[in-house]
N, C-alpha and C. Protein backbone atom coordinates (compact mmCIF):
# COMPACT_ATOMS: atom_id res chain seq x y z
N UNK A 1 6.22 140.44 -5.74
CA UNK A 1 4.82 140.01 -5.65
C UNK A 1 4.70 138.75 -4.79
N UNK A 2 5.35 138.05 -5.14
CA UNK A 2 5.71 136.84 -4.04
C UNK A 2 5.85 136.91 -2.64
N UNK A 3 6.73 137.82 -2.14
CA UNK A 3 6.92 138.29 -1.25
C UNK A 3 5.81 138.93 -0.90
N UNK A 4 5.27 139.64 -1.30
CA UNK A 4 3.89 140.76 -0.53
C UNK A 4 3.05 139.32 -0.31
N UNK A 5 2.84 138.60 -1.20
CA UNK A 5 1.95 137.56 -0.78
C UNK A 5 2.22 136.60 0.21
N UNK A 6 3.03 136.11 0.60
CA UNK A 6 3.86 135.66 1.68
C UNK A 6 3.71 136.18 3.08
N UNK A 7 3.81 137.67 2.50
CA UNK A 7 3.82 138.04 4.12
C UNK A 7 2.29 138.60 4.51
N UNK A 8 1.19 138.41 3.82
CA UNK A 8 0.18 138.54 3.61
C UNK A 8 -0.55 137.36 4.28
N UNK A 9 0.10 135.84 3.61
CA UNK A 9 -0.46 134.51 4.42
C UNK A 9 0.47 134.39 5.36
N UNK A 10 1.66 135.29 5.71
CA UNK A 10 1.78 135.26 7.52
C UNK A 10 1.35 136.14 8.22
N UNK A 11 0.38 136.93 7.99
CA UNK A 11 0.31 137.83 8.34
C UNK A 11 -1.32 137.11 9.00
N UNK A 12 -1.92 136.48 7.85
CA UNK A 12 -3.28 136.16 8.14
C UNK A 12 -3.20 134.88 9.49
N UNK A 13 -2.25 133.74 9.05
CA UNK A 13 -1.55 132.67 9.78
C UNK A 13 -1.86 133.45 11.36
N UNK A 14 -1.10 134.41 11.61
CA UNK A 14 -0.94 134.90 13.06
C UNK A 14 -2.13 135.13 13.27
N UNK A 15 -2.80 136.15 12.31
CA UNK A 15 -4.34 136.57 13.31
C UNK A 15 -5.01 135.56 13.67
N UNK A 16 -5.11 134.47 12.92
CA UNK A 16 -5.44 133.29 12.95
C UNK A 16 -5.19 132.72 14.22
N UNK A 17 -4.04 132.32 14.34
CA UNK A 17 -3.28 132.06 15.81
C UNK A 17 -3.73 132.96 16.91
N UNK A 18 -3.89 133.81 16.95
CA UNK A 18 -4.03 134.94 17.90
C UNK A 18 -5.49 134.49 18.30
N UNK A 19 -6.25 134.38 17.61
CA UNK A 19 -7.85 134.34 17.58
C UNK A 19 -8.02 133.20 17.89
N UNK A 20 -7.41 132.10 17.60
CA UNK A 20 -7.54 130.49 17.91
C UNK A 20 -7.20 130.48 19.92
N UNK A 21 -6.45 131.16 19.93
CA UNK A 21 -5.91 131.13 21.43
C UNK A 21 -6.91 131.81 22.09
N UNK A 22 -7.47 133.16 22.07
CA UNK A 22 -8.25 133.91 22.36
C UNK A 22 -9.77 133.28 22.42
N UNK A 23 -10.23 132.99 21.42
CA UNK A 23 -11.75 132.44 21.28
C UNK A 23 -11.87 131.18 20.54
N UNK A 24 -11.41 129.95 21.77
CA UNK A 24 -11.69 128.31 20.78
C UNK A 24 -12.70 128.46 20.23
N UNK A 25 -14.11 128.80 19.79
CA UNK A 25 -15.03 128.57 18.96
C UNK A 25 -14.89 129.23 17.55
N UNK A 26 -14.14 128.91 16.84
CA UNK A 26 -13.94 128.68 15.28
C UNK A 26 -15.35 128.56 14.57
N UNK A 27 -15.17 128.98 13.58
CA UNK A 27 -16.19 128.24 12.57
C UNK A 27 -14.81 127.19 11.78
N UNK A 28 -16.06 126.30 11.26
CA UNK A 28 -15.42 125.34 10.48
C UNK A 28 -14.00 125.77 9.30
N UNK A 29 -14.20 127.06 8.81
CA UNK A 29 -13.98 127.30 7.80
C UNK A 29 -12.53 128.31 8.35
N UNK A 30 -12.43 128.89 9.53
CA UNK A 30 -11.62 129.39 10.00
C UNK A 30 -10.52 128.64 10.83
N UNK A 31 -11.03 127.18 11.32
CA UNK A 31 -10.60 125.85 11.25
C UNK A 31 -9.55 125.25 10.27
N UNK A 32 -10.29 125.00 9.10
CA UNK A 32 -9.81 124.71 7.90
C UNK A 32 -8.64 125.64 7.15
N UNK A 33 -8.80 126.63 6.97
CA UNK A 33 -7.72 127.85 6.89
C UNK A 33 -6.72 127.82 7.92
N UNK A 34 -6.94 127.62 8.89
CA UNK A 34 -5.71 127.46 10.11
C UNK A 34 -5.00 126.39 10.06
N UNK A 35 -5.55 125.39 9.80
CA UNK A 35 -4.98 124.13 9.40
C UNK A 35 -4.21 124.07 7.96
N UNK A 36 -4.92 124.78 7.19
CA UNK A 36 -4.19 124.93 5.59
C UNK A 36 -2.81 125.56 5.70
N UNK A 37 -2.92 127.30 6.65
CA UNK A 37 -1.89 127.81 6.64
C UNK A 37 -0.96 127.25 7.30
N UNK A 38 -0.99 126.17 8.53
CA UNK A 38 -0.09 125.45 9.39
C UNK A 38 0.72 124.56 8.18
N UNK A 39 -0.19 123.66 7.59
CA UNK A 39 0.52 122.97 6.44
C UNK A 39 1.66 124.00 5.34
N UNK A 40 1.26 124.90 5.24
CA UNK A 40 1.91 125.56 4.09
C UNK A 40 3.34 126.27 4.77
N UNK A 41 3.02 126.98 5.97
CA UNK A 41 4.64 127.21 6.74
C UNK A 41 5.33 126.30 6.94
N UNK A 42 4.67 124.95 7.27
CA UNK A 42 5.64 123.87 7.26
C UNK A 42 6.28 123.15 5.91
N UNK A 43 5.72 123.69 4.72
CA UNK A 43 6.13 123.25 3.37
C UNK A 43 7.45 124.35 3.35
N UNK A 44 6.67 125.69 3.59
CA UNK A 44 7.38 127.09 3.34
C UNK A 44 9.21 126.26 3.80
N UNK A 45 9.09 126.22 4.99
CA UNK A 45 10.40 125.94 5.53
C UNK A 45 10.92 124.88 5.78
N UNK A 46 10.29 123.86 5.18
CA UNK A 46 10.62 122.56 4.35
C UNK A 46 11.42 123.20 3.04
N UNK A 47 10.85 123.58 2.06
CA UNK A 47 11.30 124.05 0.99
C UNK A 47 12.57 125.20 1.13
N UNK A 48 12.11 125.89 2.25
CA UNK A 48 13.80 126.75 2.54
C UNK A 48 14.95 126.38 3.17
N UNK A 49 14.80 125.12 3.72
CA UNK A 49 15.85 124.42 3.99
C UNK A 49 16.12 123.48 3.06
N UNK A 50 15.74 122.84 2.23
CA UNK A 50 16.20 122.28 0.85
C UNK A 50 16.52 123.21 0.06
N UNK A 51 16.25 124.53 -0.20
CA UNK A 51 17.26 124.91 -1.03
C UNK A 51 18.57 125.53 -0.29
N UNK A 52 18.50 125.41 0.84
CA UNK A 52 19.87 125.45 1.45
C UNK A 52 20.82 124.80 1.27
N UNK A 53 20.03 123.34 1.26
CA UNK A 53 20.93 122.15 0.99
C UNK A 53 21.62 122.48 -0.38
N UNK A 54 20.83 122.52 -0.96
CA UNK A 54 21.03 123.00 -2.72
C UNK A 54 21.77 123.91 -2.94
N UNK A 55 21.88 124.70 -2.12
CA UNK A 55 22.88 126.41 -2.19
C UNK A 55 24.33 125.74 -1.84
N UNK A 56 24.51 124.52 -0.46
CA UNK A 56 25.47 124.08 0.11
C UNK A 56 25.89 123.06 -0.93
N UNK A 57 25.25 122.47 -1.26
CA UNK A 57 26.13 121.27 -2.16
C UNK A 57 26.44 122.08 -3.18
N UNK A 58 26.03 123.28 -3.62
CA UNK A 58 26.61 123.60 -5.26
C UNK A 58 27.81 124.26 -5.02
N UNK A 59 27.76 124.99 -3.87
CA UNK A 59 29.09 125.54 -3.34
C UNK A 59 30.11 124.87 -2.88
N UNK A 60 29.99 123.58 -2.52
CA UNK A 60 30.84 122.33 -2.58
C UNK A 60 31.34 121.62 -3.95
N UNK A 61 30.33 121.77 -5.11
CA UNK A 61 30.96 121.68 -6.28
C UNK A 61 31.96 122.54 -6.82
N UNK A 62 31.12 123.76 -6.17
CA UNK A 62 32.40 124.47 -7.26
C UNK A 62 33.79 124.73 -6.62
N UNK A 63 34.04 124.68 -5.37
CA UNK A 63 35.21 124.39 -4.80
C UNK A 63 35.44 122.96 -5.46
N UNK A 64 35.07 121.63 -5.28
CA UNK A 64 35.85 120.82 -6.02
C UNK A 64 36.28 121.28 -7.64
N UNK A 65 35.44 121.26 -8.19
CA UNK A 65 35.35 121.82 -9.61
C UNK A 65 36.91 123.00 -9.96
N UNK A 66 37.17 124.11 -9.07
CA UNK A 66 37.96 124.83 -9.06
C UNK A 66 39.21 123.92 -8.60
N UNK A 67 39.03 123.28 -7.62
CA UNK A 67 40.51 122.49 -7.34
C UNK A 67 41.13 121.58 -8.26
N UNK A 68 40.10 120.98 -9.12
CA UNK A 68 40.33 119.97 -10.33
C UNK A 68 40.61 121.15 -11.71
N UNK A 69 39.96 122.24 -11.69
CA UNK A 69 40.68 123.14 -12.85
C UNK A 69 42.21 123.35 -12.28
N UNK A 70 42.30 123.69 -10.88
CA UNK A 70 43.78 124.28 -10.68
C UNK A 70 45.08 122.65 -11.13
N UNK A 71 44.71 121.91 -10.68
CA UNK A 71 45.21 120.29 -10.97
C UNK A 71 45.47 120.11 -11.90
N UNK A 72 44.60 120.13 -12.97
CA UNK A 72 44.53 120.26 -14.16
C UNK A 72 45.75 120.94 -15.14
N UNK A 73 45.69 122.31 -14.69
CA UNK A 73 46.20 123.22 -15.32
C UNK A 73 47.93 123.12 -15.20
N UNK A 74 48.21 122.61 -13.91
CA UNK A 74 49.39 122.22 -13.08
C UNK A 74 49.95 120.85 -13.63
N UNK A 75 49.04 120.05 -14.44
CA UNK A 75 49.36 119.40 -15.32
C UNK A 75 50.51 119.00 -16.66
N UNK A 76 49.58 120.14 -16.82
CA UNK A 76 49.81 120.75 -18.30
C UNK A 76 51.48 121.60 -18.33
């Protein structure tokens, strides 16, 4: 559901774009929506590159995490 909606406000985003290039006279409100959806792709992939980060550092834990179990164990 997320997804259908997503590609729904990119879907609108472009016509948007398309129509902004084509015919500068906007109404206010088609303005405002163009500007909303600009903000929100730039959150969109703000937010998908932080959880990248987030995907990368946890996968850096658990390689440490695993090297300190193997250490550990080699201990013992």
């Amino acid at each position: 559901m997320k997804q259908e909606y997503l590609n729904q406000l990119k879907n609108a985003f472009e016509q948007l774009a398309v129509k902004y290039e084509l015919n500068k006279e906007m109404t206010d409100n088609e303005i405002c929506i163009f500007h909303m959806a600009s903000i929100i792709k730039k959150m969109l992939y703000e937010h998908r590159q932080l959880l990248g980060h987030l995907l990368s550092n946890l996968q850096d834990q658990k390689e440490i995490s695993e090297k300190l179990l193997k250490l550990f164990k080699e201990d013992i």
